[in-house]
Protein backbone atom coordinates (compact mmCIF):
# COMPACT_ATOMS: atom_id res chain seq x y z
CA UNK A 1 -21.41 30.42 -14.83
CA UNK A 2 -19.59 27.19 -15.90
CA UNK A 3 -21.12 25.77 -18.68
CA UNK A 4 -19.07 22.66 -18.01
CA UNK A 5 -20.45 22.23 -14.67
CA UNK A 6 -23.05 19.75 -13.60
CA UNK A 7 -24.87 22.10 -11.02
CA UNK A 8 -28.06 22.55 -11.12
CA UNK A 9 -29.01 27.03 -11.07
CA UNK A 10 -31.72 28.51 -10.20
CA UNK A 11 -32.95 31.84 -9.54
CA UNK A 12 -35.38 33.42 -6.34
CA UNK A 13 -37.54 36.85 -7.08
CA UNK A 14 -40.70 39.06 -6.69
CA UNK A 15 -40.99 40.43 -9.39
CA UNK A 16 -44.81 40.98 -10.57
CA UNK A 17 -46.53 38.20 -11.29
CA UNK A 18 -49.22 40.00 -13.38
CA UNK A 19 -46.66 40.38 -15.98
CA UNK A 20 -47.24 36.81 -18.50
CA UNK A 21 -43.60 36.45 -19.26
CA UNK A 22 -42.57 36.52 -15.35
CA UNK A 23 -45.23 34.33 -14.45
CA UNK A 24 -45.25 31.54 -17.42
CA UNK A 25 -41.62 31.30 -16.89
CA UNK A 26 -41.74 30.97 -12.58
CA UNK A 27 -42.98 28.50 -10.17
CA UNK A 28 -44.54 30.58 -6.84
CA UNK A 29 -43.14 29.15 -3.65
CA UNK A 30 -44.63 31.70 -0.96
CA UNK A 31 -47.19 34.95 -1.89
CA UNK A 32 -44.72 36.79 -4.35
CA UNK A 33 -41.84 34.93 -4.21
CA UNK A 34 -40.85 32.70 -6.83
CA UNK A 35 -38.21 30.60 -8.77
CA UNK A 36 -37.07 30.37 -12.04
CA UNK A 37 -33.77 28.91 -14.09
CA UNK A 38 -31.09 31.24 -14.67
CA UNK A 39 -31.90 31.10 -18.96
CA UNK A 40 -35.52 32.83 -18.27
CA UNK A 41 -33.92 35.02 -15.98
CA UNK A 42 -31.30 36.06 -17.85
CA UNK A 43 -34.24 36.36 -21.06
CA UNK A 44 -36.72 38.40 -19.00
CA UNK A 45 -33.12 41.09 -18.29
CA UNK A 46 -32.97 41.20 -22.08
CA UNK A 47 -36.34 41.67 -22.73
CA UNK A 48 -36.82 45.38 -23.32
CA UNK A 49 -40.49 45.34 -22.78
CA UNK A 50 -40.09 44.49 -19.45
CA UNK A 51 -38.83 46.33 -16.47
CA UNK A 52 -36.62 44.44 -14.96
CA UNK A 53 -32.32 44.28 -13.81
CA UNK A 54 -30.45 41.50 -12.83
CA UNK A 55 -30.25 42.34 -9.02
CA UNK A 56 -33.87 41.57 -8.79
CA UNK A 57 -32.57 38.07 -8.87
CA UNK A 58 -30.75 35.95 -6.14
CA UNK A 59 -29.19 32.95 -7.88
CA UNK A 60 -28.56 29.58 -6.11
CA UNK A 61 -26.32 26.49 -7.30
CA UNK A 62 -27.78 23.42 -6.44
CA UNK A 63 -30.62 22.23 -4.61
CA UNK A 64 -31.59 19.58 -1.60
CA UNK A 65 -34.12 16.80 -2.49
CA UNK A 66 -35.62 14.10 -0.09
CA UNK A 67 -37.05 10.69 -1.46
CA UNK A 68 -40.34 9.99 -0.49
CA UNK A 69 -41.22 9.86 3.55
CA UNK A 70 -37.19 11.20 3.95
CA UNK A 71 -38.08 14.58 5.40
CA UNK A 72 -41.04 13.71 7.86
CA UNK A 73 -38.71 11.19 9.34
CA UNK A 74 -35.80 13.73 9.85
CA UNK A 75 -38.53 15.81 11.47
CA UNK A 76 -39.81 13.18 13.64
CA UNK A 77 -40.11 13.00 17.76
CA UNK A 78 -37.29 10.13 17.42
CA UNK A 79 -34.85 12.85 15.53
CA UNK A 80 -36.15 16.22 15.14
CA UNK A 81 -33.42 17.67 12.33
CA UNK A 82 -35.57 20.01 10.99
CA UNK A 83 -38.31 22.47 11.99
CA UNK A 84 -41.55 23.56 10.19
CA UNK A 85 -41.49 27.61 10.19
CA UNK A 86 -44.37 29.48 9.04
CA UNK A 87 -42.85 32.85 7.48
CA UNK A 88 -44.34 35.32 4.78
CA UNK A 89 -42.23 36.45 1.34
CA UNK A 90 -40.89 39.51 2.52
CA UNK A 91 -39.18 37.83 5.80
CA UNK A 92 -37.37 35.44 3.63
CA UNK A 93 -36.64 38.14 1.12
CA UNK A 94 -34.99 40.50 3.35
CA UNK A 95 -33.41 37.76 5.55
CA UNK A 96 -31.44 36.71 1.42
CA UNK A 97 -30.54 40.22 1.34
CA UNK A 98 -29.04 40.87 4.52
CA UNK A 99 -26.61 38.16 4.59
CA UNK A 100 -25.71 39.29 0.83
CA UNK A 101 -24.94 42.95 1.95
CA UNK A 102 -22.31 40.83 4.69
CA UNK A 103 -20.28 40.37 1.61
CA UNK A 104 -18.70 37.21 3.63
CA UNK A 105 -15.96 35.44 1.67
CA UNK A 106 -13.80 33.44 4.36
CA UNK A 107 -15.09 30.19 5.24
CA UNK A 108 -15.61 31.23 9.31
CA UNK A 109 -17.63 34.87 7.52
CA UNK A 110 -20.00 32.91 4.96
CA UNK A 111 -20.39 30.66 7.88
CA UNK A 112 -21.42 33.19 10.46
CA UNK A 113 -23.93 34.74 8.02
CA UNK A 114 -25.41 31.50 7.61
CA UNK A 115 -25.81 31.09 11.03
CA UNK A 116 -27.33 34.39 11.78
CA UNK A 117 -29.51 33.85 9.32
CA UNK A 118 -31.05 30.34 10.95
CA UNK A 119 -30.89 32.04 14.17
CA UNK A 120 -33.04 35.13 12.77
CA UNK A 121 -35.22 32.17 11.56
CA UNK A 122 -35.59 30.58 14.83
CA UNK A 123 -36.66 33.97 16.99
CA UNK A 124 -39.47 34.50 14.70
CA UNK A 125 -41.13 31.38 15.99
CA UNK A 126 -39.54 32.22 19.93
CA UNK A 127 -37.52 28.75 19.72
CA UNK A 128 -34.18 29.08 21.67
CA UNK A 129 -30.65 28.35 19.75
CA UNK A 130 -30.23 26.77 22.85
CA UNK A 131 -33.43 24.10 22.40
CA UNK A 132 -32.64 23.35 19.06
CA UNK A 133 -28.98 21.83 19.29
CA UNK A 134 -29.90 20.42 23.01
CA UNK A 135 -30.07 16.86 21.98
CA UNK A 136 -26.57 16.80 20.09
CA UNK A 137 -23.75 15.95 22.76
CA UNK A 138 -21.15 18.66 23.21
CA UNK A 139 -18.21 16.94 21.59
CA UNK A 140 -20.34 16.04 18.68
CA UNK A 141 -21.80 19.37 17.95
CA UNK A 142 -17.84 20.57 17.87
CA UNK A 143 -16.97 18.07 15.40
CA UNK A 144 -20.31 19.16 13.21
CA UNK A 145 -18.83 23.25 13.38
CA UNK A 146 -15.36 21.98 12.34
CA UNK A 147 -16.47 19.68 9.38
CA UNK A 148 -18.73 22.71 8.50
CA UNK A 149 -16.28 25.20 8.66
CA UNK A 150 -13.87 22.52 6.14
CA UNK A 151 -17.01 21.89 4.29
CA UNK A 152 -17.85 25.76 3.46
CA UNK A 153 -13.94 26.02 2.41
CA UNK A 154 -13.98 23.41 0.11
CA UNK A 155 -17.39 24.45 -1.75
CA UNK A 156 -18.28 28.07 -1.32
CA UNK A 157 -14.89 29.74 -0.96
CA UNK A 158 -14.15 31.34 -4.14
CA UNK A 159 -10.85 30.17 -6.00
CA UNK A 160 -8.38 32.34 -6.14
CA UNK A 161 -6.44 30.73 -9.01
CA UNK A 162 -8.36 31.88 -11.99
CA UNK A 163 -5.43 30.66 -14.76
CA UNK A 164 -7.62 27.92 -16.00
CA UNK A 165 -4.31 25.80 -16.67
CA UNK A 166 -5.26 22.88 -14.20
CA UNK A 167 -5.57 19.90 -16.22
CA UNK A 168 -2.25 21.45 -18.57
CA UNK A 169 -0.24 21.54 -15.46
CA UNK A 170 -1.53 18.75 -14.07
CA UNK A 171 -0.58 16.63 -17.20
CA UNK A 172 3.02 18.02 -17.13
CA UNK A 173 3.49 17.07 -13.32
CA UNK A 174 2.74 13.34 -13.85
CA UNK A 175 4.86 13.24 -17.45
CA UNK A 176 7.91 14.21 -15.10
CA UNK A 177 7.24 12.00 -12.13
CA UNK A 178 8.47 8.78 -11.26
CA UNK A 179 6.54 5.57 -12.37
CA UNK A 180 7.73 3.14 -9.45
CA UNK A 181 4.43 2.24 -8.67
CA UNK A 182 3.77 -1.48 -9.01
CA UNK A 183 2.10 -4.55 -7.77
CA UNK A 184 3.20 -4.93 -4.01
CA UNK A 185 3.86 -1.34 -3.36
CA UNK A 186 2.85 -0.14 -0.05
CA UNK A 187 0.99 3.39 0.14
CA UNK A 188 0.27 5.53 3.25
CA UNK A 189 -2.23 8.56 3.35
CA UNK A 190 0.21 11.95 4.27
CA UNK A 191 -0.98 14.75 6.76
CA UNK A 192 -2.25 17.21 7.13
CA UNK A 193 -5.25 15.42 5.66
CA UNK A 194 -6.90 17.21 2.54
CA UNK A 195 -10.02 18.79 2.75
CA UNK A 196 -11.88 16.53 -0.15
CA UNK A 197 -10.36 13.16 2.03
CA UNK A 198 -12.08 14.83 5.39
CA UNK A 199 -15.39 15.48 3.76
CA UNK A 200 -15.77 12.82 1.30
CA UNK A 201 -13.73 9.69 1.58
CA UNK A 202 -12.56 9.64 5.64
CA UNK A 203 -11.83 5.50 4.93
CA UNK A 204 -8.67 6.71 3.58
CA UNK A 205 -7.68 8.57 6.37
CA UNK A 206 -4.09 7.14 8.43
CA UNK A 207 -5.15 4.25 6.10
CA UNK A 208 -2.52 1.70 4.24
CA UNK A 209 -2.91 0.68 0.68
CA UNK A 210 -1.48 -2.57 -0.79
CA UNK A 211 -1.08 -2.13 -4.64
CA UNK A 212 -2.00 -5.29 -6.76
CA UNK A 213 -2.06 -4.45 -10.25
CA UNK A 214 -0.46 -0.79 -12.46
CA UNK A 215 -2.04 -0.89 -15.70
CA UNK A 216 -2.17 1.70 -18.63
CA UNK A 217 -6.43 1.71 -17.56
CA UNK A 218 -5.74 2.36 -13.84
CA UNK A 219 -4.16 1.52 -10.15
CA UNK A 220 -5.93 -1.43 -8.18
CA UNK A 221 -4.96 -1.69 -4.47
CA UNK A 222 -6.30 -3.19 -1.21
CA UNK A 223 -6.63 -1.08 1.76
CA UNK A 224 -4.76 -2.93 4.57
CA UNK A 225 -6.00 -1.83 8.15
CA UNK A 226 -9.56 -1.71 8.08
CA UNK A 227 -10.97 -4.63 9.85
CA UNK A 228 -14.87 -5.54 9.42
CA UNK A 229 -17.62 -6.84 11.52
CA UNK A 230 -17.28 -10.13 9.53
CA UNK A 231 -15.03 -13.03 9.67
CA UNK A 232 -14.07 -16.18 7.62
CA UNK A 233 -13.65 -19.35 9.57
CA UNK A 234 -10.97 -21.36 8.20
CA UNK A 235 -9.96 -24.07 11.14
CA UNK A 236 -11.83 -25.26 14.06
CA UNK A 237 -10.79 -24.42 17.66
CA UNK A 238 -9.04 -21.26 16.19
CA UNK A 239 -10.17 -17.84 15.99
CA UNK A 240 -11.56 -16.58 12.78
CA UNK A 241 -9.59 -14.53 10.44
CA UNK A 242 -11.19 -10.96 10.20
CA UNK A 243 -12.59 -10.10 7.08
CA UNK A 244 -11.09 -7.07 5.99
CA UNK A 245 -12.64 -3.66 3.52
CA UNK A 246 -10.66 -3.60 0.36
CA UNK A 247 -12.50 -1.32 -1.24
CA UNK A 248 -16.35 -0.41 -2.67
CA UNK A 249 -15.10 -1.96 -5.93
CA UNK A 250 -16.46 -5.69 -6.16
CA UNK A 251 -13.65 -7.97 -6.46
CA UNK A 252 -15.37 -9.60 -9.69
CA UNK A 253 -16.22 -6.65 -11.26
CA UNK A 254 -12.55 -5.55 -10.91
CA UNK A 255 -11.32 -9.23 -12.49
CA UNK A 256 -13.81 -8.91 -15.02
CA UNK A 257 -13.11 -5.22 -16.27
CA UNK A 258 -16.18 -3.98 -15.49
CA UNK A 259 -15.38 -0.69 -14.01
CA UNK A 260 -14.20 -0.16 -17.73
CA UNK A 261 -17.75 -0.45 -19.28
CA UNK A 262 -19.90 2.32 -20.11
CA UNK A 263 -23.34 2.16 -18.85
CA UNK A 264 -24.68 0.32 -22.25
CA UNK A 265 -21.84 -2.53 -21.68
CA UNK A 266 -22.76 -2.95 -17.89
CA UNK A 267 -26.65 -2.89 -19.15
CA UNK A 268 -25.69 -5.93 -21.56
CA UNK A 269 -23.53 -8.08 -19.02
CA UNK A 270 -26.56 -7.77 -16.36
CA UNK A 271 -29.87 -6.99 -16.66
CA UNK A 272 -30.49 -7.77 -12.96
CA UNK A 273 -28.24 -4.92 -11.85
CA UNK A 274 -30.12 -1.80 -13.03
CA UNK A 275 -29.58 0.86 -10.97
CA UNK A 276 -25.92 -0.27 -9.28
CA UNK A 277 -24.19 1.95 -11.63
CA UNK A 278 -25.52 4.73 -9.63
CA UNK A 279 -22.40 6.59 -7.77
CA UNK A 280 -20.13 5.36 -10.86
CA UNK A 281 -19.28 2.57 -12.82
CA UNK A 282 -18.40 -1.35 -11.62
CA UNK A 283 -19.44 -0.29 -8.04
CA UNK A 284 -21.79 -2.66 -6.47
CA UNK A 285 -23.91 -1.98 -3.46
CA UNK A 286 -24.26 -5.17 -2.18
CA UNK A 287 -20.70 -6.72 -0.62
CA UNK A 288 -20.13 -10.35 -1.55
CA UNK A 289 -21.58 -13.10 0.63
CA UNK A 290 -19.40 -15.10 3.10
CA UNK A 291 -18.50 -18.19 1.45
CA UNK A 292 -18.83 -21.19 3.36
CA UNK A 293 -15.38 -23.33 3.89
CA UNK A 294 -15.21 -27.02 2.91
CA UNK A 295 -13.73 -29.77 5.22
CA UNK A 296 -10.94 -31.55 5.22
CA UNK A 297 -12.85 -34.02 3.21
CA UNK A 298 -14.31 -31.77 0.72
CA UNK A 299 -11.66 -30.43 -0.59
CA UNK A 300 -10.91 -31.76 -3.58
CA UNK A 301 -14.73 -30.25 -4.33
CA UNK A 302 -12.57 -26.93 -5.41
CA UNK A 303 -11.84 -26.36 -9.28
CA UNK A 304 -7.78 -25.60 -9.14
CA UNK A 305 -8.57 -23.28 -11.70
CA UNK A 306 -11.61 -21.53 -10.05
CA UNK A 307 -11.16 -17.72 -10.62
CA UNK A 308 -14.59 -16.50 -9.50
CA UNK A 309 -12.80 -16.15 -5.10
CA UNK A 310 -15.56 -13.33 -3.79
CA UNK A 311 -11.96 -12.20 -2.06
CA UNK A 312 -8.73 -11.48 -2.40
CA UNK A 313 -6.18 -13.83 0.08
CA UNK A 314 -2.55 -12.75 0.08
CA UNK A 315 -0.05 -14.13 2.44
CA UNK A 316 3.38 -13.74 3.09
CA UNK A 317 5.23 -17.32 3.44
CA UNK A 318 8.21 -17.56 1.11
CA UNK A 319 8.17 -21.47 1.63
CA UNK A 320 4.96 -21.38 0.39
CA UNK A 321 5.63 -18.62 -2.51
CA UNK A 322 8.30 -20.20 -3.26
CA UNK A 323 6.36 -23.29 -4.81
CA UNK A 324 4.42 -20.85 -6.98
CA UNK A 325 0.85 -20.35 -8.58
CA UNK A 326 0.75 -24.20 -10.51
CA UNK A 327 1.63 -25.85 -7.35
CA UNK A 328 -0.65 -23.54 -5.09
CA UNK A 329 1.93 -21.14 -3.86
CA UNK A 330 0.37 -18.08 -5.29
CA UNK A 331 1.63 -15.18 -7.69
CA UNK A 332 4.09 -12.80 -5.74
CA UNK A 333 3.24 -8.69 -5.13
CA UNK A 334 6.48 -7.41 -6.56
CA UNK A 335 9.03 -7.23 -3.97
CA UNK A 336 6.91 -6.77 -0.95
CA UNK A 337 7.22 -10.51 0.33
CA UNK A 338 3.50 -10.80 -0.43
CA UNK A 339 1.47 -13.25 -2.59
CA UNK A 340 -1.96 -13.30 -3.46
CA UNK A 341 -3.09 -16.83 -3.45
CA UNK A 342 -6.28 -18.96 -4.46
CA UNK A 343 -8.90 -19.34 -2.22
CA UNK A 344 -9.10 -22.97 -2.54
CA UNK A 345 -4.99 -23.08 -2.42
CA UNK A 346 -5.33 -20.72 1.00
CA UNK A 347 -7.55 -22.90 2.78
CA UNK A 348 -5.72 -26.06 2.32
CA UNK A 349 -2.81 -24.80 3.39
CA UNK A 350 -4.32 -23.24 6.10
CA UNK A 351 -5.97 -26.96 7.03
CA UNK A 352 -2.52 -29.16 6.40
CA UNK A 353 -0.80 -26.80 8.50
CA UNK A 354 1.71 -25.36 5.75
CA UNK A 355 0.19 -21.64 6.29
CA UNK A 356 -0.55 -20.24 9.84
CA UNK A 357 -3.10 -17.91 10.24
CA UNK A 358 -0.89 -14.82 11.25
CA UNK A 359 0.69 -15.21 7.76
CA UNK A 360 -3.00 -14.60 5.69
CA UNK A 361 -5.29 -11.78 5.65
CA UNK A 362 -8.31 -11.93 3.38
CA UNK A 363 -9.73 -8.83 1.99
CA UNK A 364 -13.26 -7.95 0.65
CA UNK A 365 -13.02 -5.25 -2.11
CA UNK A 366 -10.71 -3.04 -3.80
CA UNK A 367 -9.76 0.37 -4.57
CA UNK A 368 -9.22 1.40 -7.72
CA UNK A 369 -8.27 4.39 -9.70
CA UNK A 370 -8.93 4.96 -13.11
CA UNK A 371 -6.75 6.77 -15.93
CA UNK A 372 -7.49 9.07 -18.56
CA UNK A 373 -6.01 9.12 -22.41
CA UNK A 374 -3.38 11.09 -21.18
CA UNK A 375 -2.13 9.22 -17.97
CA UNK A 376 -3.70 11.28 -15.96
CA UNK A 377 -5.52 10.31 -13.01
CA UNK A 378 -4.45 6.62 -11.20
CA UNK A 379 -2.41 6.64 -7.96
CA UNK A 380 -0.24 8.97 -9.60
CA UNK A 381 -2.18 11.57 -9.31
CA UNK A 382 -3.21 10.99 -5.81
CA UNK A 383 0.63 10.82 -4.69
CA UNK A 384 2.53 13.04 -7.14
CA UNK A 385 -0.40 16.66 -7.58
CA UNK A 386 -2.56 16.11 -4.95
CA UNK A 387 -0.28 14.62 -1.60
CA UNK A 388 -2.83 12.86 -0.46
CA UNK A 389 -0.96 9.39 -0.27
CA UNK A 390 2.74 8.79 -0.42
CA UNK A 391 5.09 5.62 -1.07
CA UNK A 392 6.51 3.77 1.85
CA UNK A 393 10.35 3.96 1.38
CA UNK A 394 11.55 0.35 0.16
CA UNK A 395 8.15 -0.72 -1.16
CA UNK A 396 8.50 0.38 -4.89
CA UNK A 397 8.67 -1.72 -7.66
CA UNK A 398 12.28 -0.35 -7.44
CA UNK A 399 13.83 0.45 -4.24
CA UNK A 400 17.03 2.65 -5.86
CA UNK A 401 19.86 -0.02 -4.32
CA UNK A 402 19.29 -2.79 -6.63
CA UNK A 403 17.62 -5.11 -4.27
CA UNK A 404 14.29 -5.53 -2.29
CA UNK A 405 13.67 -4.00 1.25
CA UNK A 406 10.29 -5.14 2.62
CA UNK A 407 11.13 -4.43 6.91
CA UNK A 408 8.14 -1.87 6.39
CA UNK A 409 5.52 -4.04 4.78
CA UNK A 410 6.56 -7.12 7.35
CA UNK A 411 6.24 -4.60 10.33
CA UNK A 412 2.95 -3.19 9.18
CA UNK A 413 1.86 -7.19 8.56
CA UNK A 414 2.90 -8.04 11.99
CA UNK A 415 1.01 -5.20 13.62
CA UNK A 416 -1.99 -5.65 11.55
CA UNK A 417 -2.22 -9.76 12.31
CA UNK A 418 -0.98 -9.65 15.99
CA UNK A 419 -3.17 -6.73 16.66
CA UNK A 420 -6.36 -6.50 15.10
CA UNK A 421 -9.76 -8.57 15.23
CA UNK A 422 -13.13 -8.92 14.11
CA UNK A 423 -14.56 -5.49 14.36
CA UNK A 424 -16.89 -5.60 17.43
CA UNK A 425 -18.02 -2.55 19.76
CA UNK A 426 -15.95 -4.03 22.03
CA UNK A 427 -13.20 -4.18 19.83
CA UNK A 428 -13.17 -0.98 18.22
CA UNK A 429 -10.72 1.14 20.23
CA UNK A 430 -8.41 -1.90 20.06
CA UNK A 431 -8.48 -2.48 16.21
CA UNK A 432 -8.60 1.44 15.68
CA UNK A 433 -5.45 1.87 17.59
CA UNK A 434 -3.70 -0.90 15.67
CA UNK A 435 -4.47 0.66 12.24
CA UNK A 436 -3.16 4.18 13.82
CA UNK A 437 0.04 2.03 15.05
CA UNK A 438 0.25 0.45 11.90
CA UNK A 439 0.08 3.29 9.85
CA UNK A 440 2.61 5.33 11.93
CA UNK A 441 5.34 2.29 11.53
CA UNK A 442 5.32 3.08 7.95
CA UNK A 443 6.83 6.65 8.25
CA UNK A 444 10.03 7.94 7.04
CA UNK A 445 9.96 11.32 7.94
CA UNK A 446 9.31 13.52 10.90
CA UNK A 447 6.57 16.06 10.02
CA UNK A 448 5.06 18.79 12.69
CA UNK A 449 1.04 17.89 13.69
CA UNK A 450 -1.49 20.06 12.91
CA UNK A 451 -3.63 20.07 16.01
CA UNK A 452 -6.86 20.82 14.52
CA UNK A 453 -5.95 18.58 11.69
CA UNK A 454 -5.19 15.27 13.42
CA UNK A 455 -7.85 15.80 16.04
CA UNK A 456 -10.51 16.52 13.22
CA UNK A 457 -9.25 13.64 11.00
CA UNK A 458 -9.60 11.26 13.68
CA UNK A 459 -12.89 12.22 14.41
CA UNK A 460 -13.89 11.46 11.39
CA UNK A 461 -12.24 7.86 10.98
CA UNK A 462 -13.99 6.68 13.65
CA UNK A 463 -17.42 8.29 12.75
């Protein structure tokens, strides 16, 4: 076992529970059988006094836990997940054993002895396969088996590469790539999507990411075609500009380093946030609040110097640019044409008529991708070991002709602005198949579909 490796082992058996070693070091579950961590287990194998080999063991990695209340309401009439089965030791026992003696190791074998196993499970209490998957549609339950069968690859396939040079290689790769990653790159997601982006972040799927800021700590970009259910009204009599998802990272705790603290930092800068640090550091559970927008009368209410904007407004008039951050023009995005401009600066420009809306988006959030000692990890990574993402052609910090070529940002802009909306239900397929459009624009290549692959990924963007 890795001793690295944050998983949690444990052990099932039947051994006898006279014995006071066995039973001081097990918790019963049903009649004989019991658990008990891997150390005892592997103590009780070396103790010579008692009669016991490691086969009498089944080890597990990991377990499933339900807060309080969880699991009787994923049982409920109103869901009905899971079902109560009333079984005795052995039945479990041997049911562990015979889908060990499968000896599945492909992803569609270990998930075909799983299945026989719940199905095994279901006939001893005369309950139909049939009348237990009745009240998921047909297309769903499809998707479920797929992201299973990707699921089962990803975490109980066995890895074949056993060199244990990973983070070595990995390390070499990004000293002899490229750095032309810079504020105002633009980044696309490749295909055929990975399995970790299918099962664990499906926002970045077909998505577009806006870089703002390369630093020696990390990579902070904006993803660009995600519309939300939220707008910010900026003029009367016009529609509302759609508030889009950034990112989970809190614009202020990215402007205020926080996603750099350790837990005793973030502990010292809040008190009232115990708890947010939860899935890692600087995110924040709670998305900003909607600020409310002045009149033309208020305005002068706004501190020029105000650097506490919940979001980040870019926009892309050169006029405007052109006058730059002191006289409210904004700071430019490298070459990409774009600026990232005050709120305060934004809104009057919007209200005097210098800006027009299709020239503005305003984002909630941001992405962002830390670095290690070595300059490992950031975007880098992402685009250069794992393929996940890769830059649009023209969009660098330095586009290999000595000037700037932003057609692909401007076309993505115009698609994203001319297309998309507040999210609504109505809305959805509309927005969804501007993002898709928007996304495709940005390709400079030809590459051959994977069927499975774009039909599965898709599924899961819009889920």
């Amino acid at each position: 076992l890795d001793e690295e490796a944050t998983t949690q082992y444990m052990c099932l058996h039947k051994l006898d529970s006279t014995d006071s070693e066995i039973a001081k070091a097990s918790s019963p579950l049903v009649e004989n059988l019991s658990c008990i961590s891997v150390e005892d287990a592997t103590s009780i194998c070396q103790n010579t006094n008692i009669n016991c080999q490691p086969t009498d063991f089944i080890t597990y990695g990991g377990f499933c836990a339900w807060r309080p209340g969880q699991l009787e309401r994923e049982m409920g009439a109103g869901r009905g997940e899971w079902v109560a089965i009333s079984v005795d030791a052995d039945f479990i026992w041997n049911e562990i054993l015979l889908q060990q003696q499968k000896k599945a190791s492909t992803a569609p074998g270990l998930i075909q002895a799983g299945t026989d196993m719940w199905r095994n499970f279901l006939h001893r209490i005369d309950r139909s396969e049939s009348s237990a998957i009745d009240r998921i549609p047909v297309g769903q339950l499809s998707f479920y088996d797929r992201m299973l069968e990707i699921w089962t690859e990803e975490n109980l396939c066995l890895d074949d590469d056993s060199g244990g040079g990973e983070e070595e290689e990995l390390t070499q790769l990004l000293k002899g790539a490229t750095n032309n990653i810079g504020s105002g790159t633009l980044i696309r997601a490749t295909t055929p999507v990975s399995n970790d982006m299918l099962l664990y972040d499906q926002g970045f799927i077909r998505s577009l990411l806006l870089v703002l800021e390369e630093t020696d700590d990390a990579t902070v970009g904006i993803l660009l075609n995600h519309p939300m259910s939220a707008a910010v009204e900026c003029l009367e009599n016009e529609s509302p500009l759609p508030l889009r998802y950034g990112g989970p990272i809190n614009v202020q705790a990215w402007k205020y380093g926080e996603y750099l603290y350790n837990d005793d930092d973030l502990e010292s800068i809040s008190d009232d946030e115990e708890g947010d640090d939860e899935m890692y550091e600087g995110f924040l559970d709670d998305g900003p609040s909607i600020p409310s927008i002045p009149d033309d009368e208020n305005h002068d209410t706004y501190d020029e110097d105000e650097e506490d904007d919940d979001f980040i407004w870019i926009h892309r008039d050169q006029l405007l640019g052109a006058k730059g951050i002191s006289d409210g023009g904004g700071s430019p995005l490298g070459i990409s044409g774009l600026w990232t401009i005050k709120q305060n600066d934004a809104i009057n420009a919007l209200q005097t008529g210098v800006l027009s809306q299709k020239d503005i988006m305003v984002f909630s959030g941001v992405c962002i991708w830390e670095k290690g000692d070595d300059n490992t990890g950031g975007l880098r990574e992402q685009i250069y070991a794992l393929q996940s993402f890769e830059i649009v052609q023209g969009s660098c910090v330095d586009d290999g002709r000595g000037g700037s070529n932003n057609n692909a940002v401007q076309a993505v802009w115009d698609i994203l602005t001319g297309r998309q909306s507040v999210l609504t239900k109505d809305s959805f397929e509309s927005n969804a198949k501007a993002a898709l459009d928007a996304w495709d624009s940005s390709s400079h290549h030809e590459s051959k579909p994977d069927t499975f692959r774009q039909e599965l990924s898709d599924a899961a963007l819009r889920a």
